[in-house]
PDB file of N, CA and C in Angstrom:
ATOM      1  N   UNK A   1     -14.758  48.827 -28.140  1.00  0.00           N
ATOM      2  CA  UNK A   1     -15.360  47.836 -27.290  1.00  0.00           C
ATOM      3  C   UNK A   1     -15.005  48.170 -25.840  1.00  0.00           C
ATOM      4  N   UNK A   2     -16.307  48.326 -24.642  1.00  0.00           N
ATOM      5  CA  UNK A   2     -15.704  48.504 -23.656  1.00  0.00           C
ATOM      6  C   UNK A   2     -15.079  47.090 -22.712  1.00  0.00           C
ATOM      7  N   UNK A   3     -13.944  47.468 -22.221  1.00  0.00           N
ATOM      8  CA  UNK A   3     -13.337  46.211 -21.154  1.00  0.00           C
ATOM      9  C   UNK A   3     -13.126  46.859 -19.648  1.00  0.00           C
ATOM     10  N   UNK A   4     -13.697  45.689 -19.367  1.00  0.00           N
ATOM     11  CA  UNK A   4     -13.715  46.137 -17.485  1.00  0.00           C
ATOM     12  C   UNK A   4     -12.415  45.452 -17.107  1.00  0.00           C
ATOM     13  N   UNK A   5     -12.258  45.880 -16.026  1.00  0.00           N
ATOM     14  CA  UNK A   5     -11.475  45.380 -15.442  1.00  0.00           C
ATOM     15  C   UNK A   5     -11.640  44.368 -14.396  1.00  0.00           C
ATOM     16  N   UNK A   6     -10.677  43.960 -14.020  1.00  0.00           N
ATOM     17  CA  UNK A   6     -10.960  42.751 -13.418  1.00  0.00           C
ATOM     18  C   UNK A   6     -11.286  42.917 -11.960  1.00  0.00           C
ATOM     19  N   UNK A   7     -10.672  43.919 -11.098  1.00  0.00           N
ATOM     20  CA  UNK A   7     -11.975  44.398  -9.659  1.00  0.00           C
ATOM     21  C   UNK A   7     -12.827  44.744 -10.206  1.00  0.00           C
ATOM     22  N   UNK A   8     -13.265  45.431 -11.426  1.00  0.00           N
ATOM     23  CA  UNK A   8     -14.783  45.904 -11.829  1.00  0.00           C
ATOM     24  C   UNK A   8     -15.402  44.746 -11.216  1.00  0.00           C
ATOM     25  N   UNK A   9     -15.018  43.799 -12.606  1.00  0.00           N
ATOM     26  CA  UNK A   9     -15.700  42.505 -12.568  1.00  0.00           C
ATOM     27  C   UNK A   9     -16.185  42.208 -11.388  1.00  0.00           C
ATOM     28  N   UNK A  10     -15.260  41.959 -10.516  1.00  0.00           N
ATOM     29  CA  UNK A  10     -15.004  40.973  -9.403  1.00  0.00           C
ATOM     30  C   UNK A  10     -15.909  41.884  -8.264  1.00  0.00           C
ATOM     31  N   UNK A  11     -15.814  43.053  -8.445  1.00  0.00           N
ATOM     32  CA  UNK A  11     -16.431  44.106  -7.625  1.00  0.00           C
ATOM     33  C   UNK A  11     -18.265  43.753  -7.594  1.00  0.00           C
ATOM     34  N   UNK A  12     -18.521  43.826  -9.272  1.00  0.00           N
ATOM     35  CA  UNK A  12     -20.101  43.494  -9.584  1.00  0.00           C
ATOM     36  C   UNK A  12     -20.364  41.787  -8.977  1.00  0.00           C
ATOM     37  N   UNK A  13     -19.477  40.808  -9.379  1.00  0.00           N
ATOM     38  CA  UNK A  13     -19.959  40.113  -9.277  1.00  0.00           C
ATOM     39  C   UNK A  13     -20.696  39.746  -7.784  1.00  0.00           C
ATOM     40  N   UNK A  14     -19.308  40.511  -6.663  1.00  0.00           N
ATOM     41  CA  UNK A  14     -19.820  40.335  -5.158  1.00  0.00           C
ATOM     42  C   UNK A  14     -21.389  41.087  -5.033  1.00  0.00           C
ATOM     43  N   UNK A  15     -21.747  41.746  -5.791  1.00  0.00           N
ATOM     44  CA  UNK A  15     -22.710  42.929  -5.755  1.00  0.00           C
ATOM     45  C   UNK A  15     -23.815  41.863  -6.014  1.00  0.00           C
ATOM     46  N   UNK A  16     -23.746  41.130  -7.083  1.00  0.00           N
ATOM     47  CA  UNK A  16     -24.532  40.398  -7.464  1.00  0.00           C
ATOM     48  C   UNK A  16     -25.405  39.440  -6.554  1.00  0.00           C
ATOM     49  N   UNK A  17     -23.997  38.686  -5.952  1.00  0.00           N
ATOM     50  CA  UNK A  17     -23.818  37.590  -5.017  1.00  0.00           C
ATOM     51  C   UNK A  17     -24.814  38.339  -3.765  1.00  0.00           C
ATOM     52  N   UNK A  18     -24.172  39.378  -3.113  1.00  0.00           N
ATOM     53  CA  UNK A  18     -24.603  39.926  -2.003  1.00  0.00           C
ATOM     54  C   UNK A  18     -26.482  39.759  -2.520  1.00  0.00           C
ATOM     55  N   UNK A  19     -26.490  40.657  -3.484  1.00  0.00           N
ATOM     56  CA  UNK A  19     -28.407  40.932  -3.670  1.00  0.00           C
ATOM     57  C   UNK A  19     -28.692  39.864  -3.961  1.00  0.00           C
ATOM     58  N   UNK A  20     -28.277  38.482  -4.478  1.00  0.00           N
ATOM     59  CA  UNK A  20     -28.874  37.259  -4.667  1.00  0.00           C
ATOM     60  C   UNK A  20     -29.043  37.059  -3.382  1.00  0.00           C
ATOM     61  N   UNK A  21     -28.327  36.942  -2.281  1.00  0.00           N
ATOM     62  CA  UNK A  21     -28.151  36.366  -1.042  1.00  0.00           C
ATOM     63  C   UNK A  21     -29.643  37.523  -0.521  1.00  0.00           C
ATOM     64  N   UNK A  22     -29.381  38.495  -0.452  1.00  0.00           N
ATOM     65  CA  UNK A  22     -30.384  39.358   0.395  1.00  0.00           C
ATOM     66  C   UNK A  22     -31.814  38.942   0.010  1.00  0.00           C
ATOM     67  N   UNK A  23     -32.268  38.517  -1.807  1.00  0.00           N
ATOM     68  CA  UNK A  23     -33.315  38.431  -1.856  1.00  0.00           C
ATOM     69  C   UNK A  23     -33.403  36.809  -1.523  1.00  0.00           C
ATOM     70  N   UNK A  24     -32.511  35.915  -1.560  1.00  0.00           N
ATOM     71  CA  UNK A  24     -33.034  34.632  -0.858  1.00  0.00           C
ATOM     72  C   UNK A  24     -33.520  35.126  -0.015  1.00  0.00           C
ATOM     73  N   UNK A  25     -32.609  35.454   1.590  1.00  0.00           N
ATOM     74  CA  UNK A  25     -33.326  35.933   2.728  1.00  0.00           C
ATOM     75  C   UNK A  25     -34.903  36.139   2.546  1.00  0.00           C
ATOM     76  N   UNK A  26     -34.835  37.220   1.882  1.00  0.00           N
ATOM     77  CA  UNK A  26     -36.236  38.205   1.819  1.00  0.00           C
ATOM     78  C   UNK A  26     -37.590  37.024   1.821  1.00  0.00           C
ATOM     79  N   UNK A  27     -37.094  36.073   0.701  1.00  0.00           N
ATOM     80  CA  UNK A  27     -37.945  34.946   0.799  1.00  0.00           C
ATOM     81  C   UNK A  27     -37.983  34.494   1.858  1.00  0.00           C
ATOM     82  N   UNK A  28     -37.003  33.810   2.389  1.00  0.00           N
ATOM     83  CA  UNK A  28     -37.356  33.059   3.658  1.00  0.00           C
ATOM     84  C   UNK A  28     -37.984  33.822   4.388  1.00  0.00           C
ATOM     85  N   UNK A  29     -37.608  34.696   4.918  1.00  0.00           N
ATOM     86  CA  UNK A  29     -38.568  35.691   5.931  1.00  0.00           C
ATOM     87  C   UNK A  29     -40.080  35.549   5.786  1.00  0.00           C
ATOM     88  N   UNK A  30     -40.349  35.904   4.667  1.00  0.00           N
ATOM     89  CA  UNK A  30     -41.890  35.939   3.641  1.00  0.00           C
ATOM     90  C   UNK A  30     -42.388  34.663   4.131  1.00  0.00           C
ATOM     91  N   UNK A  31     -41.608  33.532   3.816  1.00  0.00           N
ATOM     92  CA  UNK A  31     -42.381  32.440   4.096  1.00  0.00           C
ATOM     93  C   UNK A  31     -42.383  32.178   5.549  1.00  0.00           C
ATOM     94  N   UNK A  32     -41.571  32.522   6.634  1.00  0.00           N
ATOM     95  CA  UNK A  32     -41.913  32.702   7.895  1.00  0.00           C
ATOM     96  C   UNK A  32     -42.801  33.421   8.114  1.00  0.00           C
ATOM     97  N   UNK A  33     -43.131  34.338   7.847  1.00  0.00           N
ATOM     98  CA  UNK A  33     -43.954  35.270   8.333  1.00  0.00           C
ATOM     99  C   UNK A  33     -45.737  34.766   7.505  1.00  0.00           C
ATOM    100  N   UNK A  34     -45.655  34.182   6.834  1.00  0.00           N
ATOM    101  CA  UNK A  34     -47.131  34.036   6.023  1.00  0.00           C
ATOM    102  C   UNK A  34     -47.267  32.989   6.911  1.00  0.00           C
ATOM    103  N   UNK A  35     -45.866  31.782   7.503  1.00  0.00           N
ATOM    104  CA  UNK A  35     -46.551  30.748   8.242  1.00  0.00           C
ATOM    105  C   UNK A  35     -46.705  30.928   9.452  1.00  0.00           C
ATOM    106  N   UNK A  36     -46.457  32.242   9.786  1.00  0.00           N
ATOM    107  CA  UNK A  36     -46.357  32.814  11.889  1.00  0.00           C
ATOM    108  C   UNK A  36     -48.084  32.924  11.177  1.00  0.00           C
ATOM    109  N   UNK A  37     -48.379  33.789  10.451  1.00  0.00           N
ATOM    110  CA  UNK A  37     -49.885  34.305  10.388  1.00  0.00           C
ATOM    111  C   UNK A  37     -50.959  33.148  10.063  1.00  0.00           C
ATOM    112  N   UNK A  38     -50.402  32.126   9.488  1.00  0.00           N
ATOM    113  CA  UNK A  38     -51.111  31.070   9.337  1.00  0.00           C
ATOM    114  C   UNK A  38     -50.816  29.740  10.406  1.00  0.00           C
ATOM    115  N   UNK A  39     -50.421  30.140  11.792  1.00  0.00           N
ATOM    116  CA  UNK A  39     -50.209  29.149  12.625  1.00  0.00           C
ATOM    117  C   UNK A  39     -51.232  28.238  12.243  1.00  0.00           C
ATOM    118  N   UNK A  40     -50.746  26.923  12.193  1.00  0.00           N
ATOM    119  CA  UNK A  40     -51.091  26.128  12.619  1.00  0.00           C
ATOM    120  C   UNK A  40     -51.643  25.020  11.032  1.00  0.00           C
ATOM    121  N   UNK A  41     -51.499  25.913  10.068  1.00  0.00           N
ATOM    122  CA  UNK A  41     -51.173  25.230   8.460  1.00  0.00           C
ATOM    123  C   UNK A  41     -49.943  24.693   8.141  1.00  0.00           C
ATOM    124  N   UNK A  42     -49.704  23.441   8.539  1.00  0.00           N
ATOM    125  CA  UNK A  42     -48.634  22.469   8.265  1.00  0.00           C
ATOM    126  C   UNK A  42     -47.695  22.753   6.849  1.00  0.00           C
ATOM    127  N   UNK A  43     -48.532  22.935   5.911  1.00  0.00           N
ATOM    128  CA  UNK A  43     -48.193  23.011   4.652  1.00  0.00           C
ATOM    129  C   UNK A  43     -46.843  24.097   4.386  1.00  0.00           C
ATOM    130  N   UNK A  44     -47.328  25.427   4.714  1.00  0.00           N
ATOM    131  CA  UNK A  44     -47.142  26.348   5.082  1.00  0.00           C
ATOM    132  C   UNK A  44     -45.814  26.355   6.204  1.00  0.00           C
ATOM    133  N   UNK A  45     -46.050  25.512   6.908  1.00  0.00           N
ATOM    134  CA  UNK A  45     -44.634  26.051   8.285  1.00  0.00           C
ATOM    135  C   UNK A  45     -43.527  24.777   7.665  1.00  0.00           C
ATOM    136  N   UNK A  46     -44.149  23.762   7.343  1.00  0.00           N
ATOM    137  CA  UNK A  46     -43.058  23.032   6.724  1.00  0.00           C
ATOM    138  C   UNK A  46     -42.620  23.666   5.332  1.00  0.00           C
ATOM    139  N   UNK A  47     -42.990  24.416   4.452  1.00  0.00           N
ATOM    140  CA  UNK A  47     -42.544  25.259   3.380  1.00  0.00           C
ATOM    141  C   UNK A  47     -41.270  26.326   3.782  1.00  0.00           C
ATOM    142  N   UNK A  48     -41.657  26.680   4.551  1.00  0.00           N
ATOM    143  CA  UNK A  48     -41.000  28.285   5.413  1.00  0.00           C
ATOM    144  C   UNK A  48     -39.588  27.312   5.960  1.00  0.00           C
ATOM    145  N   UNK A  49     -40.266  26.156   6.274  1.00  0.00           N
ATOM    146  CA  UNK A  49     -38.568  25.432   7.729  1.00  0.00           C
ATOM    147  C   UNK A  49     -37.805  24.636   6.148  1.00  0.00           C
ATOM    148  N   UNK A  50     -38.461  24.209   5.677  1.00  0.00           N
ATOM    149  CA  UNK A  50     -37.543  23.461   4.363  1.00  0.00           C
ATOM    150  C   UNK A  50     -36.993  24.669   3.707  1.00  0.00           C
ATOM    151  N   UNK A  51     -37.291  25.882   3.093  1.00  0.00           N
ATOM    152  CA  UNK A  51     -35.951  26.708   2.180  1.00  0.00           C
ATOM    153  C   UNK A  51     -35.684  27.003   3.198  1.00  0.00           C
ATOM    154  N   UNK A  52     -36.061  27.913   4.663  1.00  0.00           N
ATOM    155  CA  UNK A  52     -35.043  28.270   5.406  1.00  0.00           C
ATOM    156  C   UNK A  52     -33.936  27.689   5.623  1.00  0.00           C
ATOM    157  N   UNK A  53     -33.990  26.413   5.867  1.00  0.00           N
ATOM    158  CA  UNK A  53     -32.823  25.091   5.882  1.00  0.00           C
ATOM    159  C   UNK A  53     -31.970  24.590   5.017  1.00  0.00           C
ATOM    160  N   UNK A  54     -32.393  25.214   3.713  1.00  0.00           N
ATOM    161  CA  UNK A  54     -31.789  24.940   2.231  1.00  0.00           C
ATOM    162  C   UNK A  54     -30.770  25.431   2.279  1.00  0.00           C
ATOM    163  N   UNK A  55     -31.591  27.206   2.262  1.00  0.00           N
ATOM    164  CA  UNK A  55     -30.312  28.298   2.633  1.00  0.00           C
ATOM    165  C   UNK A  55     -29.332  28.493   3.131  1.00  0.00           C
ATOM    166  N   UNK A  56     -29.836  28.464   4.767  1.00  0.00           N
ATOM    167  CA  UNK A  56     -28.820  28.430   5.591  1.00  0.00           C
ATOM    168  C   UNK A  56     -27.607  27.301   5.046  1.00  0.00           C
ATOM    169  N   UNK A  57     -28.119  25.896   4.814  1.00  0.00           N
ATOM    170  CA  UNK A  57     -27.439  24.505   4.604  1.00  0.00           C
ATOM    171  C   UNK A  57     -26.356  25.369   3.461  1.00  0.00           C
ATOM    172  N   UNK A  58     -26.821  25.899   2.915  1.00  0.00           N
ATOM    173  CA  UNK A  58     -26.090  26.535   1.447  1.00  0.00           C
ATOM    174  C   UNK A  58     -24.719  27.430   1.818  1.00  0.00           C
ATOM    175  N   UNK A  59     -25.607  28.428   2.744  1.00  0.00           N
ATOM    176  CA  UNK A  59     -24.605  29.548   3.262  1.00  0.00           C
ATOM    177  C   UNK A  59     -23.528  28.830   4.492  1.00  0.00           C
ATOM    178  N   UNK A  60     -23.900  27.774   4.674  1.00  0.00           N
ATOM    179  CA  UNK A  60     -23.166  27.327   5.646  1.00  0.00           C
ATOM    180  C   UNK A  60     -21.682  26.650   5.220  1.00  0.00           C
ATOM    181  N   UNK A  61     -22.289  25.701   3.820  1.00  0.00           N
ATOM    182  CA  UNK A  61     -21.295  25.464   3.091  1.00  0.00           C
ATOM    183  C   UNK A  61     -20.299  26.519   2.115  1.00  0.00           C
ATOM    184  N   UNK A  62     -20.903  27.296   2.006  1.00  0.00           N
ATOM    185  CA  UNK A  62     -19.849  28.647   1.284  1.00  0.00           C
ATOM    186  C   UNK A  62     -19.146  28.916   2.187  1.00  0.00           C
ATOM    187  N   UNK A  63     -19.673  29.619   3.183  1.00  0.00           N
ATOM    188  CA  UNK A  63     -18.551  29.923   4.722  1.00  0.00           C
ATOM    189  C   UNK A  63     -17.584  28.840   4.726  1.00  0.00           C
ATOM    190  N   UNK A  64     -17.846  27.596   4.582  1.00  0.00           N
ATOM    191  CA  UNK A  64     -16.631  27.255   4.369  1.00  0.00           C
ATOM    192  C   UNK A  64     -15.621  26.755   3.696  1.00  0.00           C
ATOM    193  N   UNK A  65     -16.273  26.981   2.399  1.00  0.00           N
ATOM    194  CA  UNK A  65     -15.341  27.266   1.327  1.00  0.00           C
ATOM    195  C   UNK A  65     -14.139  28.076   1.397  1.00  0.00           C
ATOM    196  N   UNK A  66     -13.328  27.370   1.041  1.00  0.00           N
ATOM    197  CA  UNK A  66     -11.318  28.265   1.414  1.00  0.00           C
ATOM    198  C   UNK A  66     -11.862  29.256   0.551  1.00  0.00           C
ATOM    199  N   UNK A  67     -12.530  29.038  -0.901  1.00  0.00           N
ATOM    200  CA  UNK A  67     -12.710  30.053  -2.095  1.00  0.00           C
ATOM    201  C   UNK A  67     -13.563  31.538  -0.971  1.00  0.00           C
ATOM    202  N   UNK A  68     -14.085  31.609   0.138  1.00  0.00           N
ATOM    203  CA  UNK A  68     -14.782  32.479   0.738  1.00  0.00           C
ATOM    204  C   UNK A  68     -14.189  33.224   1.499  1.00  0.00           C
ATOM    205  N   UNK A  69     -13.917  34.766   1.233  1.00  0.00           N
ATOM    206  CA  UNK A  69     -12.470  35.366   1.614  1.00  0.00           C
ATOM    207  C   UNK A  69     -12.859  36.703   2.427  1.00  0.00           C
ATOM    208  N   UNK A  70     -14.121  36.273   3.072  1.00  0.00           N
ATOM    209  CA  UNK A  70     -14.866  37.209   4.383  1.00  0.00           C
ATOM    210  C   UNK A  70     -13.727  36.675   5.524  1.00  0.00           C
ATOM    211  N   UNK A  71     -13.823  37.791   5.882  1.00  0.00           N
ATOM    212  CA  UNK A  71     -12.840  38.305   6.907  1.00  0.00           C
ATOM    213  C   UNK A  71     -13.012  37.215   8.007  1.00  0.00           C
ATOM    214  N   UNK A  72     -12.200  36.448   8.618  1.00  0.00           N
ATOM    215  CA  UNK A  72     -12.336  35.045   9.319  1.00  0.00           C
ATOM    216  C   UNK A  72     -13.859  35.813  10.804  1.00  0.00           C
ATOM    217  N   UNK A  73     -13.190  36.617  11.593  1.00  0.00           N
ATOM    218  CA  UNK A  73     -14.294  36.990  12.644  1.00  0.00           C
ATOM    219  C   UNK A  73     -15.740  36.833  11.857  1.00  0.00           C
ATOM    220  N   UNK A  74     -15.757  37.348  11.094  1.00  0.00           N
ATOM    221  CA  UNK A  74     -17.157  37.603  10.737  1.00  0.00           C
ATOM    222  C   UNK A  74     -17.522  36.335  10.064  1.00  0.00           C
ATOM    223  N   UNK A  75     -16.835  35.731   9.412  1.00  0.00           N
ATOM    224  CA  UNK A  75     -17.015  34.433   8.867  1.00  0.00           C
ATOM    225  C   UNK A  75     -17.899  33.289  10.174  1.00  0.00           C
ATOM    226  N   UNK A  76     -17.032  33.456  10.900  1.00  0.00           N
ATOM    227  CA  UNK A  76     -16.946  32.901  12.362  1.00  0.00           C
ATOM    228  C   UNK A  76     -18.371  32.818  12.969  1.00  0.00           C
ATOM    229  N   UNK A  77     -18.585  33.882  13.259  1.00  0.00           N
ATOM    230  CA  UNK A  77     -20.457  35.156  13.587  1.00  0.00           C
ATOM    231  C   UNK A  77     -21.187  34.115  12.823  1.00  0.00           C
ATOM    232  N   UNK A  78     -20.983  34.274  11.097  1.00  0.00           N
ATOM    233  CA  UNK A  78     -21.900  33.689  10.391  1.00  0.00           C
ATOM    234  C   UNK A  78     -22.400  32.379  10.747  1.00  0.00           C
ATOM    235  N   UNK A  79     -21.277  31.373  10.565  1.00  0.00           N
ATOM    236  CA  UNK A  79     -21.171  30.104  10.844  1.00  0.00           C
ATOM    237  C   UNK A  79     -21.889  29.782  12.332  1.00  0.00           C
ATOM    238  N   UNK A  80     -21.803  30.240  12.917  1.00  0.00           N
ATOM    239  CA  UNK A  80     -22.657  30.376  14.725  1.00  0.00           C
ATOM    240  C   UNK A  80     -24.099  30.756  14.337  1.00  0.00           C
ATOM    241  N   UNK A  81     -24.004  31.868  13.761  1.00  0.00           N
ATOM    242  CA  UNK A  81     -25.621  31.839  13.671  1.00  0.00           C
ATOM    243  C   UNK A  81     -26.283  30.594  12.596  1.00  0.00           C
ATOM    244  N   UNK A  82     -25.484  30.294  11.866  1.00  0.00           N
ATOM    245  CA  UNK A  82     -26.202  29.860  11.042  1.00  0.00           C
ATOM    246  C   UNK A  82     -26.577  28.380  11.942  1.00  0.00           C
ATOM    247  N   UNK A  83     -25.713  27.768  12.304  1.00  0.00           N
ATOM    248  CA  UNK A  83     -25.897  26.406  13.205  1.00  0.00           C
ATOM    249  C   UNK A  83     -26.786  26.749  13.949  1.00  0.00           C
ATOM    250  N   UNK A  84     -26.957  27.625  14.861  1.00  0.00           N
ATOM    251  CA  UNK A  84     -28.447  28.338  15.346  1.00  0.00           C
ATOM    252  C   UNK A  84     -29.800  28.219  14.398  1.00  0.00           C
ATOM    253  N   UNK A  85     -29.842  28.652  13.843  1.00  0.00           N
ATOM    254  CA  UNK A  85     -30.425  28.725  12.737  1.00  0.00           C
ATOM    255  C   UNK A  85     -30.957  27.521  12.633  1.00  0.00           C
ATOM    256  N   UNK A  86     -30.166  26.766  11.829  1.00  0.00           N
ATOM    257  CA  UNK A  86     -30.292  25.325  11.669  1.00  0.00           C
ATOM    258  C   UNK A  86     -31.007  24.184  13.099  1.00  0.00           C
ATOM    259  N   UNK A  87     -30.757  24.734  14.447  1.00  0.00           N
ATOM    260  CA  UNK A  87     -30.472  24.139  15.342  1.00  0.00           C
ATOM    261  C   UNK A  87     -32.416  24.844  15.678  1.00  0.00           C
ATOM    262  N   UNK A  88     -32.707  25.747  15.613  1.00  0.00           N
ATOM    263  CA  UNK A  88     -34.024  26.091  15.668  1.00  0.00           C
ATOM    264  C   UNK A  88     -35.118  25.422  14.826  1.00  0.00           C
ATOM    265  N   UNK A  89     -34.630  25.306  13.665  1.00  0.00           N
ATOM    266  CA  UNK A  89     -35.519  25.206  12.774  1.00  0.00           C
ATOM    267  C   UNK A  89     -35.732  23.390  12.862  1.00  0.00           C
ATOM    268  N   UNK A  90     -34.337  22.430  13.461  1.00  0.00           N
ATOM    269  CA  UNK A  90     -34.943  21.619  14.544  1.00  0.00           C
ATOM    270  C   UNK A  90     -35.743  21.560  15.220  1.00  0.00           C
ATOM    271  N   UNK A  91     -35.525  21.911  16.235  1.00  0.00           N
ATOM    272  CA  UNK A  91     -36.479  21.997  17.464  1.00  0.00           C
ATOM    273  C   UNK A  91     -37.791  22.041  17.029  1.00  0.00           C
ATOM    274  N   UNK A  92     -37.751  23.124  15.705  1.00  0.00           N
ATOM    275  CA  UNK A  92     -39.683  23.418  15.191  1.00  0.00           C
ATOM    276  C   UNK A  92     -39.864  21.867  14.425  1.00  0.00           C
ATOM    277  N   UNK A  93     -39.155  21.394  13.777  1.00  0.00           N
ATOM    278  CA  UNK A  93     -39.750  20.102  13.135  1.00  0.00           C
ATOM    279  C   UNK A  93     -39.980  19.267  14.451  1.00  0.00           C
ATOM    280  N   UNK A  94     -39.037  18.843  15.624  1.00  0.00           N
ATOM    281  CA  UNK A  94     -39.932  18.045  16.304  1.00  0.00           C
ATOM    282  C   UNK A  94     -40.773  18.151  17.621  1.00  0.00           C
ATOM    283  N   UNK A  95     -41.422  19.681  16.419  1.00  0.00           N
ATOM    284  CA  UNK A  95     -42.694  20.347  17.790  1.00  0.00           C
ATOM    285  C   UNK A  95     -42.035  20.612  18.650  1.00  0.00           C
ATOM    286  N   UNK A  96     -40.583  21.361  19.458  1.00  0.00           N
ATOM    287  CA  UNK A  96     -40.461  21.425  20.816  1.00  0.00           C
ATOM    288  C   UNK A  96     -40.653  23.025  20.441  1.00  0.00           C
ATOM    289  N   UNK A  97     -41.031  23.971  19.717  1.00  0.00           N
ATOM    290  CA  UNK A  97     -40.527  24.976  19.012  1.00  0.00           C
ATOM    291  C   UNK A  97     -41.834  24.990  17.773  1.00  0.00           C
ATOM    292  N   UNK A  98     -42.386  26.627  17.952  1.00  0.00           N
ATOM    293  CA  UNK A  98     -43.819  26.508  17.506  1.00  0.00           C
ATOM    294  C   UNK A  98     -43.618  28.004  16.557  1.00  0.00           C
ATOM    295  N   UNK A  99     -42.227  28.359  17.148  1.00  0.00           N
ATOM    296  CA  UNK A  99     -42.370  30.157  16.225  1.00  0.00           C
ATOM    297  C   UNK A  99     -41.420  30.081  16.005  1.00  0.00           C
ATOM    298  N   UNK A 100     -41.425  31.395  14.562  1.00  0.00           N
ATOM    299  CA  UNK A 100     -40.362  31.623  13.719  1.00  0.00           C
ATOM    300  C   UNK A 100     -39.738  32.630  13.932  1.00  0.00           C
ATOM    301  N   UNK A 101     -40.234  33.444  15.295  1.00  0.00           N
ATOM    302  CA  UNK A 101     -40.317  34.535  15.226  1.00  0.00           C
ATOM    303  C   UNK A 101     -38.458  34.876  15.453  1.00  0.00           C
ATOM    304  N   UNK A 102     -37.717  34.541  16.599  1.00  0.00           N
ATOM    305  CA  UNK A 102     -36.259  34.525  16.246  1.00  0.00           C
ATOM    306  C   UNK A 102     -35.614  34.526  15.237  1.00  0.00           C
ATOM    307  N   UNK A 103     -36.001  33.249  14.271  1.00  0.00           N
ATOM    308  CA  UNK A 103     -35.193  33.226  13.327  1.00  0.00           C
ATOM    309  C   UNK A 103     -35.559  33.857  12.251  1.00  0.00           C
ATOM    310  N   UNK A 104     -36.178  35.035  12.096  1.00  0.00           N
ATOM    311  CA  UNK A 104     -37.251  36.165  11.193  1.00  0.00           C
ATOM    312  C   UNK A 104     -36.147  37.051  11.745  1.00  0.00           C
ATOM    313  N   UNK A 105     -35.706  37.123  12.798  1.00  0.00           N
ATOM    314  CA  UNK A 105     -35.451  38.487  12.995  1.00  0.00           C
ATOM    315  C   UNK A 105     -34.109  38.668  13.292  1.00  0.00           C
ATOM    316  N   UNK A 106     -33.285  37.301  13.445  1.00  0.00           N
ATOM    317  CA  UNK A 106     -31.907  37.171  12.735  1.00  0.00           C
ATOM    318  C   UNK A 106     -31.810  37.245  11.394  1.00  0.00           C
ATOM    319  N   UNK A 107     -32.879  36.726  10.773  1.00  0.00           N
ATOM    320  CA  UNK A 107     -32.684  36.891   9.254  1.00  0.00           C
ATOM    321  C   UNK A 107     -32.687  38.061   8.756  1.00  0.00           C
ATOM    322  N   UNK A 108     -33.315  38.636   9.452  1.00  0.00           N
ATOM    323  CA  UNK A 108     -33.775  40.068   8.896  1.00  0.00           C
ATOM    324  C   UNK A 108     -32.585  41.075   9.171  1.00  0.00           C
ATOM    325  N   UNK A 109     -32.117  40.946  10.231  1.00  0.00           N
ATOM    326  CA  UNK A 109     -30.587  41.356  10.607  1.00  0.00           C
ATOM    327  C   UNK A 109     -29.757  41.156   9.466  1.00  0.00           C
ATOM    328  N   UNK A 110     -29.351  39.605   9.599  1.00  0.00           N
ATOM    329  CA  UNK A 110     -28.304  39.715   8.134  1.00  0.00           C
ATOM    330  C   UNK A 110     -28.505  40.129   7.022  1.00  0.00           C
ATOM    331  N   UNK A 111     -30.075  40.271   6.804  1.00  0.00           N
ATOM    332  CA  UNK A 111     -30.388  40.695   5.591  1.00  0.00           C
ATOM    333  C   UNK A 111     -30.197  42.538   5.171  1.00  0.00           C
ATOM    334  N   UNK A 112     -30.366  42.874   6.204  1.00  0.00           N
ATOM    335  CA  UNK A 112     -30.014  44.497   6.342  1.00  0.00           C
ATOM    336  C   UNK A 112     -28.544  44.751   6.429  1.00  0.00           C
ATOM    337  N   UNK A 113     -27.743  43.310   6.657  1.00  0.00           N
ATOM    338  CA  UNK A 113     -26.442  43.986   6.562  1.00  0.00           C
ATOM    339  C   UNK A 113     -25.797  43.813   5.233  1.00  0.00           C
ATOM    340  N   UNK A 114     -26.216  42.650   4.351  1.00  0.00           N
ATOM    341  CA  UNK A 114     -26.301  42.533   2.888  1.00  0.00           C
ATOM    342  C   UNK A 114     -26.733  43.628   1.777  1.00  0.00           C
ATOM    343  N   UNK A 115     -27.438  44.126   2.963  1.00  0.00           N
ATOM    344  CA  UNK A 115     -28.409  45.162   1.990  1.00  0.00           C
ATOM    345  C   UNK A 115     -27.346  46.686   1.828  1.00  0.00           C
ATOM    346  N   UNK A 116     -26.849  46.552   3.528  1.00  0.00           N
ATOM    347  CA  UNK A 116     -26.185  48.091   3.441  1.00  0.00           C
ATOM    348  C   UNK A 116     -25.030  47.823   3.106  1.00  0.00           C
TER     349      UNK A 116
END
């Protein structure tokens, strides 16, 4: 019978975690970007700002989970952008803020660093 070990384990599981996290992203992006091309379909930009907001809301709460054992600086980075994040995707719900296009391309950032 084979037995892993326990960094195996622990090794895959971050692996896991990381590509779960990258393909959330990937979604959100997707749905930003179908609602940049479909300006002005409500349906659509409120779809894209609700999971974007899920997410982030999600990743925001892991960051600060004690259980979350990313290196505090970078932890730090995260937590800033993400309130950004969050703090944009404001502004677009009460109309002061009409594009996604920033927060597409922060996403897309973290998502390439998940990736590599």
């Amino acid at each position: 019978m084979f037995q892993s070990s326990y960094a195996e384990v622990i090794s895959e599981s971050e692996t896991n975690a990381r590509q779960e996290e990258a393909e959330a992203l990937a979604r959100s992006i997707s749905l930003m970007e179908e609602a940049t091309r479909h300006q002005g379909d409500k349906v659509r930009t409120i779809e894209a700002a609700h999971y974007t907001r899920q997410l982030w809301t999600h990743f925001l709460t892991d960051l600060a989970s004690p259980e979350n054992d990313i290196e505090t600086r970078t932890k730090a980075n995260l937590i800033s952008i993400g309130i950004w994040v969050l703090k944009e995707l404001q502004r677009m719900r009460e109309l002061r803020l009409t594009d996604f296009g920033p927060v597409i391309e922060v996403s897309k950032s973290i998502r390439g660093g998940l990736d590599g």
